[in-house]
C-alpha atoms as a PDB file:
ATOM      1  CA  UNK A   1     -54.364   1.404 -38.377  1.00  0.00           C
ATOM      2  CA  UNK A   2     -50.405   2.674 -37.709  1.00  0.00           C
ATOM      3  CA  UNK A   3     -48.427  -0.773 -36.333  1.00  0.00           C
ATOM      4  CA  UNK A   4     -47.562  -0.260 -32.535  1.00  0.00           C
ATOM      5  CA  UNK A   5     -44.676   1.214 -31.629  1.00  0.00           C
ATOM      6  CA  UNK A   6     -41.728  -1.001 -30.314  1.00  0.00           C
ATOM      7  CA  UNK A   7     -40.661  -0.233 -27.120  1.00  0.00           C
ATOM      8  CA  UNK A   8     -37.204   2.145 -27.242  1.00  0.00           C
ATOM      9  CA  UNK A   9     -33.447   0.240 -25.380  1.00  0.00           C
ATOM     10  CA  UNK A  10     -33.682   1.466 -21.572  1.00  0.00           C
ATOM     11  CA  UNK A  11     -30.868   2.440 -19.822  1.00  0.00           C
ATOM     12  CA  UNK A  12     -29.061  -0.290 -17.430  1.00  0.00           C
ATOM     13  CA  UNK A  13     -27.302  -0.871 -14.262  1.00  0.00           C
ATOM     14  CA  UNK A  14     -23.961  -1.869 -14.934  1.00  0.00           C
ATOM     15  CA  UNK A  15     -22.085  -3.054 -12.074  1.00  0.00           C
ATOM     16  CA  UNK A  16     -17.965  -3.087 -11.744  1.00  0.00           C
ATOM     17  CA  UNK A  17     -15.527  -4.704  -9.255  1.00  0.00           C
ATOM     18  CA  UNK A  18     -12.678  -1.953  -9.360  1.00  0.00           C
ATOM     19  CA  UNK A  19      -9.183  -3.657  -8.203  1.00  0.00           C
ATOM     20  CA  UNK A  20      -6.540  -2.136  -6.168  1.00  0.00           C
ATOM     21  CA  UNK A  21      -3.518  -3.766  -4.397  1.00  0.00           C
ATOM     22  CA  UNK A  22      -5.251  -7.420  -4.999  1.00  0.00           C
ATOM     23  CA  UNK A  23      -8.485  -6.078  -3.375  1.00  0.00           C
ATOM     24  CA  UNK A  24     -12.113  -5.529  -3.985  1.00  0.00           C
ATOM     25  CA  UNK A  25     -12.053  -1.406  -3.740  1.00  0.00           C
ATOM     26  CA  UNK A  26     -13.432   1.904  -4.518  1.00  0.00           C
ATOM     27  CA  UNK A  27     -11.703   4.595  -5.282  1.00  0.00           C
ATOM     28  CA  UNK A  28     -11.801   8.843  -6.236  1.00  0.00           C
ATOM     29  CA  UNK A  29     -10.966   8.167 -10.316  1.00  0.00           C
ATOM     30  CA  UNK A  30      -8.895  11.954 -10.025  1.00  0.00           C
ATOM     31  CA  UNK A  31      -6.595  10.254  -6.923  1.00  0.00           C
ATOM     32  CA  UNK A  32      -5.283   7.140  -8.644  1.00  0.00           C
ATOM     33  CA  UNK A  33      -1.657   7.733  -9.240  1.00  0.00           C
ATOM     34  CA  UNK A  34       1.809   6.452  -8.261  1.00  0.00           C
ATOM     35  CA  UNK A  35       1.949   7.960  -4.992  1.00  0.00           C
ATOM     36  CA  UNK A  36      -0.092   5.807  -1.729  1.00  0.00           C
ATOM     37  CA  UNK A  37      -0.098   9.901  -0.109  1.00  0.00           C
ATOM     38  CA  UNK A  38      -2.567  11.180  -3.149  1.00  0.00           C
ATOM     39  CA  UNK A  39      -4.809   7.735  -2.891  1.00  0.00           C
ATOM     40  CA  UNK A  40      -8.351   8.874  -2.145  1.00  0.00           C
ATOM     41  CA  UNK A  41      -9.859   5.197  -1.089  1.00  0.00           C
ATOM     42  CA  UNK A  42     -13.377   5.273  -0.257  1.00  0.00           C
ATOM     43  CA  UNK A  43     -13.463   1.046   0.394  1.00  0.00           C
ATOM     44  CA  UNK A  44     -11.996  -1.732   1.014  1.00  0.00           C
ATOM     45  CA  UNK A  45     -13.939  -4.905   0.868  1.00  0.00           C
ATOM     46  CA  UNK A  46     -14.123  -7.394   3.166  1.00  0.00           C
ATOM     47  CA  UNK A  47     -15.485 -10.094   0.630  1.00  0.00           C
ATOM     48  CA  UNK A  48     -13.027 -11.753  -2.030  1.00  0.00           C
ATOM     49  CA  UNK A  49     -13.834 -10.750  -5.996  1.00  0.00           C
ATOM     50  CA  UNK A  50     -15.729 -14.123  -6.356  1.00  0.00           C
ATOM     51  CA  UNK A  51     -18.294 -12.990  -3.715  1.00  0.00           C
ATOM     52  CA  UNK A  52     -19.700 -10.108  -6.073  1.00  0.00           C
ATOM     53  CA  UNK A  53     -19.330 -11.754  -9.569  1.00  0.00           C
ATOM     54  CA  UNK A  54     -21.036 -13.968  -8.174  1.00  0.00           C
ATOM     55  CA  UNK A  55     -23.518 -11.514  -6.634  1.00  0.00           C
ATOM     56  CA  UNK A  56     -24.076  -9.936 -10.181  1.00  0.00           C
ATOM     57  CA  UNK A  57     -24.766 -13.161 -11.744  1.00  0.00           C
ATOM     58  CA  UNK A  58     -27.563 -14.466  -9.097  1.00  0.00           C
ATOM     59  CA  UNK A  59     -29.060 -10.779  -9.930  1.00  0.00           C
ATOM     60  CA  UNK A  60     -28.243 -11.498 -13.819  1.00  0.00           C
ATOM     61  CA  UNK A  61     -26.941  -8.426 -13.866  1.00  0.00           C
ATOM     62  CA  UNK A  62     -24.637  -9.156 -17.446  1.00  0.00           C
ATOM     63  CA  UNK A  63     -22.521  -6.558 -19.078  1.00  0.00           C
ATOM     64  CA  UNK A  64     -20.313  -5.541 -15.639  1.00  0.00           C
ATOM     65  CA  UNK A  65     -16.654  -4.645 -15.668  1.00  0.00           C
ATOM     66  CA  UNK A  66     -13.718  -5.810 -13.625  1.00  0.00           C
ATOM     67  CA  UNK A  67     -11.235  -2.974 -13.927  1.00  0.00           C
ATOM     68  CA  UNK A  68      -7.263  -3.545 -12.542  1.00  0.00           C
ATOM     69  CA  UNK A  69      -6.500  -0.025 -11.344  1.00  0.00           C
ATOM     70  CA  UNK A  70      -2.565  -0.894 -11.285  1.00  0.00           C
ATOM     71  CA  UNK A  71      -0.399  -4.200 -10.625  1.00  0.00           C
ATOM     72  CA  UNK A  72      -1.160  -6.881  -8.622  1.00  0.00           C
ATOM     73  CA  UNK A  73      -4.411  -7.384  -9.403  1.00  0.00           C
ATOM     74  CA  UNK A  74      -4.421 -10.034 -11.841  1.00  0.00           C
ATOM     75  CA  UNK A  75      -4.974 -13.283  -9.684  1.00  0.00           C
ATOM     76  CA  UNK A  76      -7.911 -11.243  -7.944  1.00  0.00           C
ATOM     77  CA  UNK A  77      -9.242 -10.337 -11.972  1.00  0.00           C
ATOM     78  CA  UNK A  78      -8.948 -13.971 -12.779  1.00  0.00           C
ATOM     79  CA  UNK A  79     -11.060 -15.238  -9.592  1.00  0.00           C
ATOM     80  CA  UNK A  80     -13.631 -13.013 -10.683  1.00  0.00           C
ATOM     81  CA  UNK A  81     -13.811 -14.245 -14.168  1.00  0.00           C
ATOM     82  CA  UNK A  82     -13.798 -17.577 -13.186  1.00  0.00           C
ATOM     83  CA  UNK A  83     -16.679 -17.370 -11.103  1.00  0.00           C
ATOM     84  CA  UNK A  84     -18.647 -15.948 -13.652  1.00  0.00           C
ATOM     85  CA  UNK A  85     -17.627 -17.403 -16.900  1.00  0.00           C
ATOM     86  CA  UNK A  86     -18.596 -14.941 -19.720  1.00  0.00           C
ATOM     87  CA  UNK A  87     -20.655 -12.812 -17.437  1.00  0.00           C
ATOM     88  CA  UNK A  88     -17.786  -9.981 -16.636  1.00  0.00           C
ATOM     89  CA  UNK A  89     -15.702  -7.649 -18.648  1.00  0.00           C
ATOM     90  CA  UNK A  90     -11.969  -6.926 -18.150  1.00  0.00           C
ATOM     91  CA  UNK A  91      -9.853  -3.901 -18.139  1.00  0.00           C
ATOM     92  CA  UNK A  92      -6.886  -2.653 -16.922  1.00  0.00           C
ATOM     93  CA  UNK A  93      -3.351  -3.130 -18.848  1.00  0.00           C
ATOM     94  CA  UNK A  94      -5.016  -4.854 -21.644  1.00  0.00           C
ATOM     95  CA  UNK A  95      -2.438  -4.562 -24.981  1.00  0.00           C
ATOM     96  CA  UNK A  96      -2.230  -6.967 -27.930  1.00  0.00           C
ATOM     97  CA  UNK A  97      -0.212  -9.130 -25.846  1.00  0.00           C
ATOM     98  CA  UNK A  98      -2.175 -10.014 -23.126  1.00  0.00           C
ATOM     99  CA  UNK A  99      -5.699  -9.747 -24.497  1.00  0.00           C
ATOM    100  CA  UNK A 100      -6.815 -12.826 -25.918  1.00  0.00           C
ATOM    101  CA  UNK A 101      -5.021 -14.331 -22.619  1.00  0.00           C
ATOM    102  CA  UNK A 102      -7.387 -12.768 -20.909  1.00  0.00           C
ATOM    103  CA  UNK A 103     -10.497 -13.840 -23.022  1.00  0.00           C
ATOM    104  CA  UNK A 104      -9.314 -17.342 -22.600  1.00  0.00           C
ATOM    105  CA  UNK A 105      -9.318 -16.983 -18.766  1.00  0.00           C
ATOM    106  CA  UNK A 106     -13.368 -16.381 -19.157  1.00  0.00           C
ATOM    107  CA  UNK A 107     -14.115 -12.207 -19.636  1.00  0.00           C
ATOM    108  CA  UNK A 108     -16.548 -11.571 -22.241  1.00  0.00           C
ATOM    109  CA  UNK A 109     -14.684  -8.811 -23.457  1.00  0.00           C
ATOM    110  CA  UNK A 110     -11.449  -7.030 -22.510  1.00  0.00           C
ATOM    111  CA  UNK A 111     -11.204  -3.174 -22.049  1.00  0.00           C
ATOM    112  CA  UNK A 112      -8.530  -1.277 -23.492  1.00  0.00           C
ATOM    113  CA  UNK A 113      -7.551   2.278 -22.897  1.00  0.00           C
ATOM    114  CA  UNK A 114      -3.799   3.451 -22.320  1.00  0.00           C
ATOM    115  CA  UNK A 115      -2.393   1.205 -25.190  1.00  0.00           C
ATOM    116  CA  UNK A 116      -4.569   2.872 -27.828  1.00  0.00           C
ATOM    117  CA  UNK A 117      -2.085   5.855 -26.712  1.00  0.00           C
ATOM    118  CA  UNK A 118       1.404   5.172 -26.996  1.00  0.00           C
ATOM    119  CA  UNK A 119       3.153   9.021 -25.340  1.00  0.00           C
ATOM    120  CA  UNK A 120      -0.968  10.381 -25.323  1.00  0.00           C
ATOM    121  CA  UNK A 121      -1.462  10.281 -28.945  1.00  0.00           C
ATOM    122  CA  UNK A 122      -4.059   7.950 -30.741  1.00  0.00           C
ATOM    123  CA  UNK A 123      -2.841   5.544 -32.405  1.00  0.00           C
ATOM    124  CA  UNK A 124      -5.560   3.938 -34.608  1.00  0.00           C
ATOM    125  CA  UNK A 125      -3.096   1.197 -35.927  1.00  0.00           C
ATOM    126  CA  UNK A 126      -2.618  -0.291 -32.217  1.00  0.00           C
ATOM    127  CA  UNK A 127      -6.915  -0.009 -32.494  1.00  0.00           C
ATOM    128  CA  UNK A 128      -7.120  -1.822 -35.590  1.00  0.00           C
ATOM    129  CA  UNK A 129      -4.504  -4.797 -34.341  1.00  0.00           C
ATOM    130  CA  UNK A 130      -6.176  -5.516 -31.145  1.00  0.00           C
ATOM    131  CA  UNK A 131      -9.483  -5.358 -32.699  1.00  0.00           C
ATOM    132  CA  UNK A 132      -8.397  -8.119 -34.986  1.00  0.00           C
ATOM    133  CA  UNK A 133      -7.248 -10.186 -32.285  1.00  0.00           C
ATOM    134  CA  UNK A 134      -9.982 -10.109 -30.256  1.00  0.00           C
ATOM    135  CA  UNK A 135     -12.708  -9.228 -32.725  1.00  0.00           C
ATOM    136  CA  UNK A 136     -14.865  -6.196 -32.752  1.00  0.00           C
ATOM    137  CA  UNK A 137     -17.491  -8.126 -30.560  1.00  0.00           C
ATOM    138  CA  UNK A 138     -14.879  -9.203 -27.890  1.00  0.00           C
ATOM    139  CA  UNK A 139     -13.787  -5.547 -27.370  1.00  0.00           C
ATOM    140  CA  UNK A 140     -14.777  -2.763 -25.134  1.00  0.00           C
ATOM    141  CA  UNK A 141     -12.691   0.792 -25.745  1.00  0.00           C
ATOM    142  CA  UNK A 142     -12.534   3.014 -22.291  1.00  0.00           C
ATOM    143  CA  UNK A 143     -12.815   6.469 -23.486  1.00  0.00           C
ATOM    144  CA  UNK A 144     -12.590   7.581 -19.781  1.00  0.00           C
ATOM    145  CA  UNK A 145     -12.563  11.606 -19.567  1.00  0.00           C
ATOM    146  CA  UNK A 146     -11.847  14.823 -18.098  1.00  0.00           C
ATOM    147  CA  UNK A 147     -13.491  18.213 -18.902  1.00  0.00           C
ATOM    148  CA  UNK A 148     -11.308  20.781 -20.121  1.00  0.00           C
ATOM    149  CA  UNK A 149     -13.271  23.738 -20.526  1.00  0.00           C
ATOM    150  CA  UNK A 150     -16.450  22.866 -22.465  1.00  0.00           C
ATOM    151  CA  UNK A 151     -15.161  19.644 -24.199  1.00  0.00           C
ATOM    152  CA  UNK A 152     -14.207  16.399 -22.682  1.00  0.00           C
ATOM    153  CA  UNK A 153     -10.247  14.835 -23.603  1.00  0.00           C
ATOM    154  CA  UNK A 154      -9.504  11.252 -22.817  1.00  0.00           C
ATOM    155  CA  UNK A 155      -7.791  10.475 -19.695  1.00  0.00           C
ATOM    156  CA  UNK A 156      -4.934   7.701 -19.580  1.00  0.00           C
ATOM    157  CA  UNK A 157      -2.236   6.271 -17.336  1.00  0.00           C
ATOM    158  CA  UNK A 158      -4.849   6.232 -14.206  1.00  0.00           C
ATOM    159  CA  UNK A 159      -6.624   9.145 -15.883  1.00  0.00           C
ATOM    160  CA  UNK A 160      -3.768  11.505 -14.839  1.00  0.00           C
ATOM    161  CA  UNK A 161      -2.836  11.883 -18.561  1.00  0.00           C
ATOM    162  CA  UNK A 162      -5.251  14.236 -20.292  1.00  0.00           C
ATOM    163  CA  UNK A 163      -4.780  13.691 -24.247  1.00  0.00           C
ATOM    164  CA  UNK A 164      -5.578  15.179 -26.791  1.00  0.00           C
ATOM    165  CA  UNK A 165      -7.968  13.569 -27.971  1.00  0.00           C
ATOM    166  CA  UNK A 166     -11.277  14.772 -27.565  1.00  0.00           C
ATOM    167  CA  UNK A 167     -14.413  12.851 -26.787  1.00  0.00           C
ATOM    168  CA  UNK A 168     -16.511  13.612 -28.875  1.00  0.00           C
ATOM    169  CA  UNK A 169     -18.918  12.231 -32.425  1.00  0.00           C
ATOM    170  CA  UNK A 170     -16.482  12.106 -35.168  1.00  0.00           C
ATOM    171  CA  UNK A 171     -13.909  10.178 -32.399  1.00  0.00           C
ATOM    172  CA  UNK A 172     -16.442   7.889 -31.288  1.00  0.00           C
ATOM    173  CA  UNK A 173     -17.912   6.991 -34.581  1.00  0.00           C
ATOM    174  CA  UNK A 174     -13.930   6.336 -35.537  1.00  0.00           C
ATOM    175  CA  UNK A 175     -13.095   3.751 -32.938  1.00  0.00           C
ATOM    176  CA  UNK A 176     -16.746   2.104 -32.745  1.00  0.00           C
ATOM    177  CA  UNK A 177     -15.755   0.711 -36.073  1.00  0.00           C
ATOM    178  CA  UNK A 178     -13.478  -1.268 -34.397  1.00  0.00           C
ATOM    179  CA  UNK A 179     -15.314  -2.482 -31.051  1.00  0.00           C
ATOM    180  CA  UNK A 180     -18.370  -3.491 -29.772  1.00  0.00           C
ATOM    181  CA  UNK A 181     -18.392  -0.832 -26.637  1.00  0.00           C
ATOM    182  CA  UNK A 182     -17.649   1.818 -24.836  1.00  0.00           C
ATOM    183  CA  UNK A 183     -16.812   2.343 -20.963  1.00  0.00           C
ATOM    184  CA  UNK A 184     -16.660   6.026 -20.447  1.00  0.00           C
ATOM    185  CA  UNK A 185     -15.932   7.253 -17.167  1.00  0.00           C
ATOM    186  CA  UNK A 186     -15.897  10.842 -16.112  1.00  0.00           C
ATOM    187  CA  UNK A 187     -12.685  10.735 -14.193  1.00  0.00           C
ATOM    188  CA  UNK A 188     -13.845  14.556 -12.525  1.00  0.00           C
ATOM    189  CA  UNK A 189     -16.679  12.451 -10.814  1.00  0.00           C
ATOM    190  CA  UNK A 190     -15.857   9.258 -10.324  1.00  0.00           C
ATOM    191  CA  UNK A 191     -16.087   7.932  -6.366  1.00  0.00           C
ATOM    192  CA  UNK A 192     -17.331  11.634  -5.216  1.00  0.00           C
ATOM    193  CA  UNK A 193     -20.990  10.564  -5.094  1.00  0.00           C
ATOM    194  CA  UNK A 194     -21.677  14.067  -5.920  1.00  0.00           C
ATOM    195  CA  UNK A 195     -23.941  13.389  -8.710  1.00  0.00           C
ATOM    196  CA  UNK A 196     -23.330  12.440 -12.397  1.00  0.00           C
ATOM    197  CA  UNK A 197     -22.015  15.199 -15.404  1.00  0.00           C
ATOM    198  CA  UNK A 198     -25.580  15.320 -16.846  1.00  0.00           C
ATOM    199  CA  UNK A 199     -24.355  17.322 -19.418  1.00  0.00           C
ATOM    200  CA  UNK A 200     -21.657  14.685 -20.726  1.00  0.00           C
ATOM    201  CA  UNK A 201     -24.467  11.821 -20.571  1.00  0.00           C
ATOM    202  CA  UNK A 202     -27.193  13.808 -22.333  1.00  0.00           C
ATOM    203  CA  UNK A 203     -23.711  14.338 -25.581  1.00  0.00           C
ATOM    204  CA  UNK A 204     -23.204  10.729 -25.335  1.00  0.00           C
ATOM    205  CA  UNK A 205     -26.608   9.661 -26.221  1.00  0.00           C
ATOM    206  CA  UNK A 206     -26.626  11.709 -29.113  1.00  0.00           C
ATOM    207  CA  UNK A 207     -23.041  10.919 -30.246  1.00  0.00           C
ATOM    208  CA  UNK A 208     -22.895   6.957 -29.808  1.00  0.00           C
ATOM    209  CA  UNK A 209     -23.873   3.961 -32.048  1.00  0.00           C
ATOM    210  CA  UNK A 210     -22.986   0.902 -29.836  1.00  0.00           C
ATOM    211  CA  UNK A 211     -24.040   0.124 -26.388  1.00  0.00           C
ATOM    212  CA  UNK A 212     -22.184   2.779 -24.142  1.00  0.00           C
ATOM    213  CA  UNK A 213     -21.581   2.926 -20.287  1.00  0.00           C
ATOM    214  CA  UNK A 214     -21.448   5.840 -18.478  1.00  0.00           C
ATOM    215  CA  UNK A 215     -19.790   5.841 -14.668  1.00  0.00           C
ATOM    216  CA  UNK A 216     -19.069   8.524 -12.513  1.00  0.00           C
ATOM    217  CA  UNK A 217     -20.697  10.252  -9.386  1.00  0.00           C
ATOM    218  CA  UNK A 218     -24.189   8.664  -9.282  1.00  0.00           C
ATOM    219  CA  UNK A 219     -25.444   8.707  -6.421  1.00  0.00           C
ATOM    220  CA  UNK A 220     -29.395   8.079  -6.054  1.00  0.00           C
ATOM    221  CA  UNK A 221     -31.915   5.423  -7.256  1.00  0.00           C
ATOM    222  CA  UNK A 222     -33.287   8.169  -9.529  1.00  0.00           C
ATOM    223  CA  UNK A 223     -29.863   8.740 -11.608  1.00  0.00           C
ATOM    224  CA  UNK A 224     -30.460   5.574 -13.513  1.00  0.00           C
ATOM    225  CA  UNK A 225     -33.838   7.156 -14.833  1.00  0.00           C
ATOM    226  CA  UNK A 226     -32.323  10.500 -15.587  1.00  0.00           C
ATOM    227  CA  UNK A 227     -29.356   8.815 -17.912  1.00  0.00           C
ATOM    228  CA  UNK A 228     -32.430   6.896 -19.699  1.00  0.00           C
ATOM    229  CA  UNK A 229     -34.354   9.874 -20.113  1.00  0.00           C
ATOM    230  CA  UNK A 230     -30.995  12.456 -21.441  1.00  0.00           C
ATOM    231  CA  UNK A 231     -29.483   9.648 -23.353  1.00  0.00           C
ATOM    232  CA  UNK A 232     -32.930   7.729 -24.649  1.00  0.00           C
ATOM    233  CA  UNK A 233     -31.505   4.314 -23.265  1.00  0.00           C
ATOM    234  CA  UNK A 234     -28.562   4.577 -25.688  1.00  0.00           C
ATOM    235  CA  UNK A 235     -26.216   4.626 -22.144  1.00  0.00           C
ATOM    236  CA  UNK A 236     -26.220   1.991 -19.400  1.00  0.00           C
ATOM    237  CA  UNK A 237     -25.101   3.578 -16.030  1.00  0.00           C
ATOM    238  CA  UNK A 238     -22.575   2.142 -12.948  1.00  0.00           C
ATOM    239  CA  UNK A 239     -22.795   2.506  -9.508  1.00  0.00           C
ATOM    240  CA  UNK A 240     -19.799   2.173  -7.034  1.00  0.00           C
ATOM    241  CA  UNK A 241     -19.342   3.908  -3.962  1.00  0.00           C
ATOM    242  CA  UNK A 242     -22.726   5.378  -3.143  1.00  0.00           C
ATOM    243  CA  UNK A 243     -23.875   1.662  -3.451  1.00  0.00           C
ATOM    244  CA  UNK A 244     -24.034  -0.155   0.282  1.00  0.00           C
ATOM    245  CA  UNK A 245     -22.049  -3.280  -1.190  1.00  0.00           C
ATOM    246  CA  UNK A 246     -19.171  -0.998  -0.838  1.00  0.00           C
ATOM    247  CA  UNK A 247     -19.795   0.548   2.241  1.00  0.00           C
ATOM    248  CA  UNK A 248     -22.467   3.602   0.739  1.00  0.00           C
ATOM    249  CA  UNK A 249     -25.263   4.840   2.314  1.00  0.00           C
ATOM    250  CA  UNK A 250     -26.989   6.613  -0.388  1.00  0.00           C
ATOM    251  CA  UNK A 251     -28.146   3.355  -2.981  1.00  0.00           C
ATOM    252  CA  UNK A 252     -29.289   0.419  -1.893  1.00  0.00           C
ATOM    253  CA  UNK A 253     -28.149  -2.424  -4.108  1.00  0.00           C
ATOM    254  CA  UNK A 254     -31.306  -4.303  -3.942  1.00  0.00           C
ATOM    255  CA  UNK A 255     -33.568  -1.443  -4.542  1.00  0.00           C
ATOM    256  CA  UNK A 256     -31.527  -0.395  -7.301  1.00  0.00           C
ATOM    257  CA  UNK A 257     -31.698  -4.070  -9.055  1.00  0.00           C
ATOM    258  CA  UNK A 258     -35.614  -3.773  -8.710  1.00  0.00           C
ATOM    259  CA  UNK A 259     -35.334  -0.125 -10.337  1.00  0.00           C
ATOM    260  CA  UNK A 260     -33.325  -1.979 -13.006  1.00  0.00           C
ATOM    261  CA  UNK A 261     -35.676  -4.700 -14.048  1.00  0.00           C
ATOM    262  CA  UNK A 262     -38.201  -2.364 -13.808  1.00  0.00           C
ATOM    263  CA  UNK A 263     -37.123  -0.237 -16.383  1.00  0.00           C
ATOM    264  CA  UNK A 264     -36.711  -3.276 -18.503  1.00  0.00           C
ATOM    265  CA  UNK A 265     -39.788  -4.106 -19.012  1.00  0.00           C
ATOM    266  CA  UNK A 266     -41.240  -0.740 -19.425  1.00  0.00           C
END
């Protein structure tokens, strides 16, 4: 008699508290630049960043990300963190500077995109020194992208600067020997609630090695069942603005945790 088989990784929720101007926000990823005329903002929270760390942790929802989309948002970052000790994930203006800071103030992990790119251009030695500050386990890489064509390029700087760098297996094998994760977002999607890139999701499960999360356009109960089925559970999705937390009508937040732990113990 063959042994049973084990039950495959299922895709997760991930949830995110996206930081703007000191506040709890969501935001179109393709509006985000210098300019308050361009700003797409979908939210604005009413509640302080403590009220949904501490949301995610009553749901145990682990493995979320606080992201700093520009300055001012560090004392808001830090009241997240510290209401959730170890629960959340940090990114936004992380260097070799600042990171281990930032571990100390409570994130599991800090996220680091736009200083792996000094002028656009990879630079694997600024990888490799972070990574040894923090340790491969305490860092996340944000390979956020836009599609040019048929391939997908990092986006940095607010994902206004596409690089050159393409997302794709021989990049992503590269840098996961350096970190734990990776936070992709597909800046072409993100806050439209026009449905996820599919396509990209369905690449990324057979491209990545390390636990992955995908955000960007999701907008039903059902998306987090169609990233486990195109990416075999090897990507964990986010929700933001369809959600009703943040002032969406499509997702319910409390349906979609039941959707969650349901798929967990399939």
């Amino acid at each position: 008699m063959s042994p049973p088989q084990q039950a495959r990784k299922r895709s997760r929720f991930r949830p995110c508290i996206d930081l703007h101007d000191g506040q709890v926000k969501q935001i179109v990823g393709g509006t985000l630049t210098e300019t308050a005329e361009t700003l797409k903002t979908n939210f604005v929270a009413s509640h302080p960043p403590r009220y949904f760390a501490e949301l995610y942790q009553e749901r145990d929802l682990e493995g979320g990300h606080v992201i700093m989309l520009g300055k001012g948002n560090e004392d808001a970052a830090r009241e997240a963190l510290a209401a959730w000790p170890r629960g959340l994930q940090v990114g936004g203006g992380i260097n070799d500077k600042n990171c281990t800071e930032w571990l100390a103030a409570g994130a599991s992990k800090v996220i680091v995109t736009s200083f792996l790119f000094p002028n656009g251009v990879f630079s694997l030695e600024r990888l490799q020194a972070i990574s040894k500050l923090t340790g491969k386990e305490g860092l996340v890489v944000d390979v956020s992208c836009r599609k040019v064509g048929d391939r997908w390029f990092v986006a940095t700087d607010k994902w206004q600067r596409i690089t050159e760098t393409e997302v794709c297996k021989e990049t992503l094998d590269l840098v996961s020997d350096y970190c734990s994760e990776f936070l992709i977002h597909a800046a072409d999607v993100e806050g439209l609630c026009k449905g996820i890139d599919e396509e990209l999701v369905e690449k990324l499960g057979s491209w990545v090695t390390i636990p992955t999360t995908y955000a960007g356009g999701a907008k039903a109960l059902e998306d987090l069942e169609t990233v486990d089925r195109l990416s075999e559970g090897k990507v964990d999705l986010t929700y933001g603005s369809s959600l009703d937390i943040f002032g969406g009508t499509l997702v319910r937040f409390e349906e979609l945790v039941e959707v969650d732990n349901r798929l967990k113990y399939i």
